[in-house]
C-alpha atoms as a PDB file:
ATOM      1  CA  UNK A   1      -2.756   1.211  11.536  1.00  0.00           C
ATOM      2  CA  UNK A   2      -3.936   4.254   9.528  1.00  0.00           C
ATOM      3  CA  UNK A   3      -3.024   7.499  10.782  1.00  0.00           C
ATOM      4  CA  UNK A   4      -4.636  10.703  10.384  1.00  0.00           C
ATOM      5  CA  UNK A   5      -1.811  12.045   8.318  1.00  0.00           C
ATOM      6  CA  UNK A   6      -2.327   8.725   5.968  1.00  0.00           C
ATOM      7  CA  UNK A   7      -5.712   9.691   5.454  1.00  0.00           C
ATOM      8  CA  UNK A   8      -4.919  13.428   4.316  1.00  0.00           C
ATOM      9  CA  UNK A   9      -2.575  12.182   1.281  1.00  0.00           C
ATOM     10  CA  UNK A  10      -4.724   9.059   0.624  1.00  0.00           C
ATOM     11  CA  UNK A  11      -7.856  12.105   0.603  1.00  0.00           C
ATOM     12  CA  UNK A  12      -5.282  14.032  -1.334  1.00  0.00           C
ATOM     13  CA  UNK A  13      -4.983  11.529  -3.869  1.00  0.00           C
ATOM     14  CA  UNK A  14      -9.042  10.566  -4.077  1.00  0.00           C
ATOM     15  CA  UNK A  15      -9.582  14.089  -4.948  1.00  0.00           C
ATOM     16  CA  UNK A  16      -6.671  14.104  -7.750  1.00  0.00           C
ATOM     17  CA  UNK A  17      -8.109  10.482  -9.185  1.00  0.00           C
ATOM     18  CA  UNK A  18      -4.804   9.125  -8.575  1.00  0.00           C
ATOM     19  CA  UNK A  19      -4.965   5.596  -7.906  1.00  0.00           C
ATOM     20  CA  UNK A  20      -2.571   4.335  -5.453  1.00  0.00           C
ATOM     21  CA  UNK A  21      -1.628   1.060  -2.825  1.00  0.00           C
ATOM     22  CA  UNK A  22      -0.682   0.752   0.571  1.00  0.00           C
ATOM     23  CA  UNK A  23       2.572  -0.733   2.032  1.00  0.00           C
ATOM     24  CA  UNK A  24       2.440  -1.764   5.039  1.00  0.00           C
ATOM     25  CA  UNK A  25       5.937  -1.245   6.826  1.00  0.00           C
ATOM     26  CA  UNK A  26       7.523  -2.408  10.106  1.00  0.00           C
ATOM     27  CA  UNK A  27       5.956  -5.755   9.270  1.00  0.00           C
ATOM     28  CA  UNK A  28       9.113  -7.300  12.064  1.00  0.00           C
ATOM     29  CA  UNK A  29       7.947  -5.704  14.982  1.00  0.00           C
ATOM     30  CA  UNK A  30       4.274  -7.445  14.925  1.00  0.00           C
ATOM     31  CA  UNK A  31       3.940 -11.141  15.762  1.00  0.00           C
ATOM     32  CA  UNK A  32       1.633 -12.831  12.810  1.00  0.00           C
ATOM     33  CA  UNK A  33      -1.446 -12.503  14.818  1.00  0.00           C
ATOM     34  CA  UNK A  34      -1.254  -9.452  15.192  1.00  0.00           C
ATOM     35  CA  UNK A  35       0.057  -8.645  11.807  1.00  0.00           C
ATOM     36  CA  UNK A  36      -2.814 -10.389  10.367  1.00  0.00           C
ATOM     37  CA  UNK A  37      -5.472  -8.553  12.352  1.00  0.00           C
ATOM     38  CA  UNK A  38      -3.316  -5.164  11.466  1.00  0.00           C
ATOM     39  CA  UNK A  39      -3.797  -6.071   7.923  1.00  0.00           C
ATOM     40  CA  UNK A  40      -7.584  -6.962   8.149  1.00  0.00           C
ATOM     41  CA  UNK A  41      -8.165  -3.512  10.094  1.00  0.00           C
ATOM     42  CA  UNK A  42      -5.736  -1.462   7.539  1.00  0.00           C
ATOM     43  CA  UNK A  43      -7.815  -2.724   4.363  1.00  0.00           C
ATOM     44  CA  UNK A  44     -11.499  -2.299   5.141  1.00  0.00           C
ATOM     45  CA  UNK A  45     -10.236   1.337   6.883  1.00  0.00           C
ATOM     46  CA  UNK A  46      -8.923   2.019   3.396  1.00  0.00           C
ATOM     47  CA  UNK A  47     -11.387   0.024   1.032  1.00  0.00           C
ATOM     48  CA  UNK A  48     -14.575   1.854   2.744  1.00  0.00           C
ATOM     49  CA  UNK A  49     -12.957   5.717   2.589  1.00  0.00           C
ATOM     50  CA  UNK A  50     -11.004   5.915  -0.091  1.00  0.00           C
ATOM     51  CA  UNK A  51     -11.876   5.179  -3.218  1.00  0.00           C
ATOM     52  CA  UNK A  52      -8.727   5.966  -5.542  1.00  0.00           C
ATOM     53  CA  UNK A  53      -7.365   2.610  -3.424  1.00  0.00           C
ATOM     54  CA  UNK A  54      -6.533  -0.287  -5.898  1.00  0.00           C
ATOM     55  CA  UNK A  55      -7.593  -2.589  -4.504  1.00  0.00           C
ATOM     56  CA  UNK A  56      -4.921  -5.773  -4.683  1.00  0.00           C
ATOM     57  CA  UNK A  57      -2.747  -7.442  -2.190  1.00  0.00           C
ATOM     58  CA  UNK A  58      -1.007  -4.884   0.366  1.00  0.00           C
ATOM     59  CA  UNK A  59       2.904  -5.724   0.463  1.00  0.00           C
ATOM     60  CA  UNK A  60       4.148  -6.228   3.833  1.00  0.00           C
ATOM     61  CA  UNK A  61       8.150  -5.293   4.238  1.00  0.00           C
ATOM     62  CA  UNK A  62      10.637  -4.346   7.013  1.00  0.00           C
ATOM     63  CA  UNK A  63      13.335  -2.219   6.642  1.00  0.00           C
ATOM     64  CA  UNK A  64      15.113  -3.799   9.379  1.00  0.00           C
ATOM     65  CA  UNK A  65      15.482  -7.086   8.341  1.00  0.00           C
ATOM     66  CA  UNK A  66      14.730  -6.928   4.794  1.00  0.00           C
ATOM     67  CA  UNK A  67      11.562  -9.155   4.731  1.00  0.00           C
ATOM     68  CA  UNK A  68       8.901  -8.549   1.680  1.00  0.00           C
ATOM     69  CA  UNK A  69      11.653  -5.528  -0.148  1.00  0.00           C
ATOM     70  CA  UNK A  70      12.177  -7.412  -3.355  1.00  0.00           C
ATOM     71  CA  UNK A  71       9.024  -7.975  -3.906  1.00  0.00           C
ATOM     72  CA  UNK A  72       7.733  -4.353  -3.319  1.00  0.00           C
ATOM     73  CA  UNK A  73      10.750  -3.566  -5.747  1.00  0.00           C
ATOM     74  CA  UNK A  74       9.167  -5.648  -7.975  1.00  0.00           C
ATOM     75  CA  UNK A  75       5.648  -5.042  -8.057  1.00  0.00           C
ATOM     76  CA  UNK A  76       7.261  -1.150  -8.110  1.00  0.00           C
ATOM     77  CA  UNK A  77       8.596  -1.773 -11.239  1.00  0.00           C
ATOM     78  CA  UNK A  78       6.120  -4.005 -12.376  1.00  0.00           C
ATOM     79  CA  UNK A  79       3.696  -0.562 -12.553  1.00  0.00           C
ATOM     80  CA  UNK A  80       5.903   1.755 -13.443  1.00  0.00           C
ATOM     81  CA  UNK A  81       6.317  -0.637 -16.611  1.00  0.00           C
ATOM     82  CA  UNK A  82       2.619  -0.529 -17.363  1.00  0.00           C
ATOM     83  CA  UNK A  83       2.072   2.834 -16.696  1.00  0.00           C
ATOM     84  CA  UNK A  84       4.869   3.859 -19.241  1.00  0.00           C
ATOM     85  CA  UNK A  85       3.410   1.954 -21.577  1.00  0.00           C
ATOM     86  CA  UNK A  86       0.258   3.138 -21.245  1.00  0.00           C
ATOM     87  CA  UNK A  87       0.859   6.689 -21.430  1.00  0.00           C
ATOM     88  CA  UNK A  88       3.599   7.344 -23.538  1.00  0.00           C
ATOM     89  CA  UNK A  89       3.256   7.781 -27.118  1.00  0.00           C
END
């Protein structure tokens, strides 16, 4: 779930305007139900406090076995890419 310390940088960020996503990490160590329900409770906690959340899909990786890293990689460097481009001359 969310932890307080979560909510101080995602507050952090609301007040700076900064938009940002969550990851959601040690997807292995949850069995799918109750990495599904963890996901439901993780997105309407974010989506009703904080509203600098973009609101798309939240990747779901594991450092221990790898699952879901490539595609955080991607979608990493899939905004870099567009902020670049939309901020430099």
């Amino acid at each position: 779930g969310v932890t307080d310390d979560d909510h101080a940088f995602m507050d952090k960020l609301d007040q700076l305007q900064r938009p940002f996503f969550v990851v959601i990490t040690k997807a292995d160590v949850l069995t799918p139900l109750q990495l599904a329900q963890s996901y439901t409770a993780i997105w309407h906690d974010v989506t009703t406090r904080h509203p600098a959340f973009v609101q798309v899909e939240m990747p779901m990786c594991s450092s221990r076995n790898g699952t879901g890293i490539i595609d955080l990689y991607k979608r990493l460097h899939k905004g870099t890419m567009q902020w670049l481009v939309e901020h430099l001359p």
